[in-house]
C-alpha atoms as a PDB file:
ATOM      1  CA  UNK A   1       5.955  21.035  -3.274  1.00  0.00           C
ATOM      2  CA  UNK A   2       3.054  19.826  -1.193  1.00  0.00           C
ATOM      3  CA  UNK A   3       1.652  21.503   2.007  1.00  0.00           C
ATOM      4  CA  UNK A   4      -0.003  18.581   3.181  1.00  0.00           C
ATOM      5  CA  UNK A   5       2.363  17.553   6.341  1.00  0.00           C
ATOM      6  CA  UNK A   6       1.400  14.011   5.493  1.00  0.00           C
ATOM      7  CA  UNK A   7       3.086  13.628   2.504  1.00  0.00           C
ATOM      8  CA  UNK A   8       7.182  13.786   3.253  1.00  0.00           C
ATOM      9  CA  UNK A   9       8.809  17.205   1.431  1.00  0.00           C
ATOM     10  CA  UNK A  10      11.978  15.388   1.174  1.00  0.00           C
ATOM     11  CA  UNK A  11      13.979  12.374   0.485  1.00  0.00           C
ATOM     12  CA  UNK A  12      14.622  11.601   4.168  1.00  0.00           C
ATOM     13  CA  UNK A  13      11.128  12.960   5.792  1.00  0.00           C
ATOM     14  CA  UNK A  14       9.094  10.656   7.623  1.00  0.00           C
ATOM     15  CA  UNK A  15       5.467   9.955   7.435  1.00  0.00           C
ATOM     16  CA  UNK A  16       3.912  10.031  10.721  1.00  0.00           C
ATOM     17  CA  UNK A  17       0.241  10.867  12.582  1.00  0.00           C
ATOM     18  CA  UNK A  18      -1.343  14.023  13.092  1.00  0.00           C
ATOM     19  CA  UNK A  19      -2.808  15.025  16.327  1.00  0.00           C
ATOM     20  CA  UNK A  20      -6.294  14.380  15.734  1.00  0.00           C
ATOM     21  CA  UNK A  21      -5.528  11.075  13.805  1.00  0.00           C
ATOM     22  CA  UNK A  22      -3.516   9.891  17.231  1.00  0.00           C
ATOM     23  CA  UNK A  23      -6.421  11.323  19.443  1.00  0.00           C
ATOM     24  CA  UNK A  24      -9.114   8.964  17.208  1.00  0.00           C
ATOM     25  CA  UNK A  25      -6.874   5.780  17.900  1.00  0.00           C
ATOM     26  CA  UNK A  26      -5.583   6.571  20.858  1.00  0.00           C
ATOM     27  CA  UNK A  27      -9.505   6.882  22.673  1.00  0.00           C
ATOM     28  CA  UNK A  28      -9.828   3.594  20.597  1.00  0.00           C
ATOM     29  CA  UNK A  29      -6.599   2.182  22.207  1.00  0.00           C
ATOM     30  CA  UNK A  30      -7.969   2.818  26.061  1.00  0.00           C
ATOM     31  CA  UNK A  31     -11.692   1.924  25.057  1.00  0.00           C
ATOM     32  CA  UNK A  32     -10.045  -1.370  24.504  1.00  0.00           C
ATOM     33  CA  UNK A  33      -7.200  -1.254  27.604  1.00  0.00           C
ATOM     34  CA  UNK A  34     -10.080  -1.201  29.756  1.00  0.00           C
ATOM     35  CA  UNK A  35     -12.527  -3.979  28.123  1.00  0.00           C
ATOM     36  CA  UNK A  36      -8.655  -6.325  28.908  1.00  0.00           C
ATOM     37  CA  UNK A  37      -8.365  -6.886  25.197  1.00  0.00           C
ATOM     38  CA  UNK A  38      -5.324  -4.673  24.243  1.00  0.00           C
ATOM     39  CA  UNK A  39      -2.224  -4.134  26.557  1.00  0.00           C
ATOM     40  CA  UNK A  40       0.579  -2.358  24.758  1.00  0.00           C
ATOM     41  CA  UNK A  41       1.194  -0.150  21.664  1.00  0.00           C
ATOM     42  CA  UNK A  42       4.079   0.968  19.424  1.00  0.00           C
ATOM     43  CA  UNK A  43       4.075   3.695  16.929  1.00  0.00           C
ATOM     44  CA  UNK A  44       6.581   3.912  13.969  1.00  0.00           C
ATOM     45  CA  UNK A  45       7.176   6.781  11.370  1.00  0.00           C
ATOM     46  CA  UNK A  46       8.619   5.083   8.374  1.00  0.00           C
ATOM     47  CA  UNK A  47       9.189   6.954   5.538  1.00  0.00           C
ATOM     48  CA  UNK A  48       5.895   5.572   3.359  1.00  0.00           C
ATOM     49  CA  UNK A  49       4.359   5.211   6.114  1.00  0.00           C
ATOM     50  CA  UNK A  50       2.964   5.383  10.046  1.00  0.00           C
ATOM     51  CA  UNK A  51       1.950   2.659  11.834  1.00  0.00           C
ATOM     52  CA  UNK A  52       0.394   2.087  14.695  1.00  0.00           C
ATOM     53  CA  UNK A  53       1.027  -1.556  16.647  1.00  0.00           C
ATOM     54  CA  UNK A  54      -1.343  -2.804  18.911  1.00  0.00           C
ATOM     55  CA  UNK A  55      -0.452  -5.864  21.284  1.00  0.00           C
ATOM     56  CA  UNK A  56      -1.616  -8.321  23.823  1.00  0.00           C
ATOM     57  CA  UNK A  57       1.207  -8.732  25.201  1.00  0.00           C
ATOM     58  CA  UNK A  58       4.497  -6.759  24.765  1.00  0.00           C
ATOM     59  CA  UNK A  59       6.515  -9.863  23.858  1.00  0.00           C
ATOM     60  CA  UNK A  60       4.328 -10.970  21.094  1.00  0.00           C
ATOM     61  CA  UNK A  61       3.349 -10.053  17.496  1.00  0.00           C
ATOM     62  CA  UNK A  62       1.444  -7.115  16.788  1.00  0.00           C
ATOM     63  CA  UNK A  63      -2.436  -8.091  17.194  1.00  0.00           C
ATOM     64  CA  UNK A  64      -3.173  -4.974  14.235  1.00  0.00           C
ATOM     65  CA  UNK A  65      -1.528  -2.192  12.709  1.00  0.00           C
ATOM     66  CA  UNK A  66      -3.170   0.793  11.781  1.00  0.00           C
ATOM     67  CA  UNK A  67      -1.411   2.000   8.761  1.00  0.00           C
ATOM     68  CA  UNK A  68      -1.426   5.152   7.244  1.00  0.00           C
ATOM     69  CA  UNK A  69      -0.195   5.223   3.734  1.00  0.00           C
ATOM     70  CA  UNK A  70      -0.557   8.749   1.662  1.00  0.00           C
ATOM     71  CA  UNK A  71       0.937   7.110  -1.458  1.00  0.00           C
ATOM     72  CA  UNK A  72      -2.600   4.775  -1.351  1.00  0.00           C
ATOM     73  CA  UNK A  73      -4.572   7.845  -0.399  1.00  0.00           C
ATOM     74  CA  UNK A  74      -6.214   8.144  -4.221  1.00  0.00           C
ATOM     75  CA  UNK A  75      -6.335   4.793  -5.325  1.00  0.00           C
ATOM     76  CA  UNK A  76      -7.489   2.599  -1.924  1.00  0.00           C
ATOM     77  CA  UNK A  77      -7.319   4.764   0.632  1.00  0.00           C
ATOM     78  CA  UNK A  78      -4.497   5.759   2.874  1.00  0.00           C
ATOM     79  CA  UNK A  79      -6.261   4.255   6.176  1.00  0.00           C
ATOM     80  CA  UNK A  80      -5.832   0.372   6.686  1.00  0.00           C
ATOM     81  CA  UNK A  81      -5.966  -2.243   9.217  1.00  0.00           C
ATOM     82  CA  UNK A  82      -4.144  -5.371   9.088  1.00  0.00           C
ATOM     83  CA  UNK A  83      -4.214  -8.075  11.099  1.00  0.00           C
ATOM     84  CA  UNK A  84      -2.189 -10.569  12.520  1.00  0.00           C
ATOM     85  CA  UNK A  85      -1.396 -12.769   9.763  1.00  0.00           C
ATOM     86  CA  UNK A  86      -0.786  -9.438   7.552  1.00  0.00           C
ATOM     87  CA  UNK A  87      -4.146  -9.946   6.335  1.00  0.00           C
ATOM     88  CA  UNK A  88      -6.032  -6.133   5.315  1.00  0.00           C
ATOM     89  CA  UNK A  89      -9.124  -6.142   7.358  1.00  0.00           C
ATOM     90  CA  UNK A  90     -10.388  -2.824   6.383  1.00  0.00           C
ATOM     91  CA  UNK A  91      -9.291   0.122   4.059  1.00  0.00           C
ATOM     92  CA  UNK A  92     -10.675   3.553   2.906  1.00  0.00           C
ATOM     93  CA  UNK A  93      -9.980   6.810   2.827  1.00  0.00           C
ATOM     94  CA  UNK A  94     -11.456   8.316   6.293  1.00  0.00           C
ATOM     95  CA  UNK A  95     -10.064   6.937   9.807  1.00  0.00           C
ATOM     96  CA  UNK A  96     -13.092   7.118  11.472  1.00  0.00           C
ATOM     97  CA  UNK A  97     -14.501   4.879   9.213  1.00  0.00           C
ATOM     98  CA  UNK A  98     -11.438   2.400   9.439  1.00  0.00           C
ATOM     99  CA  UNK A  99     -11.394   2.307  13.126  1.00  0.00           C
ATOM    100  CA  UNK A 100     -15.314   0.964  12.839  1.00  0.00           C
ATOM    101  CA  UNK A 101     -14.056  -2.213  12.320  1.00  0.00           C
ATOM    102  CA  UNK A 102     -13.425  -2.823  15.592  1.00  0.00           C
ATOM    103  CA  UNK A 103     -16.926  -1.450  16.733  1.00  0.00           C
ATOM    104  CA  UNK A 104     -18.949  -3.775  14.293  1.00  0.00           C
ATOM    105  CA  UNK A 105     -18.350  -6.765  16.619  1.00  0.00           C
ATOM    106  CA  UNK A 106     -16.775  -7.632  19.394  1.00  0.00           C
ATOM    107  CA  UNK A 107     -12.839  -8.845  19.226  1.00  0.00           C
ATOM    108  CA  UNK A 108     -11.396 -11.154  21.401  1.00  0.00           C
ATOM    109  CA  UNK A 109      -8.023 -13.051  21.649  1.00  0.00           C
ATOM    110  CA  UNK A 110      -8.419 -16.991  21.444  1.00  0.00           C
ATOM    111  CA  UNK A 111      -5.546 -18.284  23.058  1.00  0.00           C
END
């Protein structure tokens, strides 16, 4: 049996964030509430996975989702983000090195 609280013990066990994983996304998350890019957020513990949806708006698809997948953590990484189209913008092993992405440029929503 693994210690690692990422990886689910059981059958039913969920995956889900730890705090210092949510604290990295979540300063990300109001960084970008207060440039007006990103308005809304849902967080899901699946049981391969936790996500992490960021919106425009609440009634539209997710913008990204930050994925955390410890099956992928050997092989690809278990950090990714994937945007809109489902498209895998960036993957590796660290999140702080993920979440760079979106300091490399500047991303805005062309309506």
């Amino acid at each position: 049996m693994s210690l690692d609280p990422t990886y689910p013990s059981s059958p039913g066990a969920q995956v889900f964030f730890e705090r210092r994983e949510l604290d990295l996304i979540m300063r990300l998350y109001g960084r970008m509430v207060a440039a007006g890019e990103w308005r809304d957020y849902a967080i899901a513990g699946l049981s391969e996975r936790a996500v992490f949806c960021i919106f425009r708006r609440a009634s539209e698809q997710p913008l990204y989702r930050i994925e955390k997948q410890p099956d992928l953590a050997r092989k690809q990484g278990a950090w990714s983000v994937i945007g809109q189209g489902g498209m895998v913008l960036r993957r590796g092993h660290e999140l702080a090195q993920v979440l760079r992405l979106f300091e490399s440029r500047k991303f805005q929503v062309v309506e």
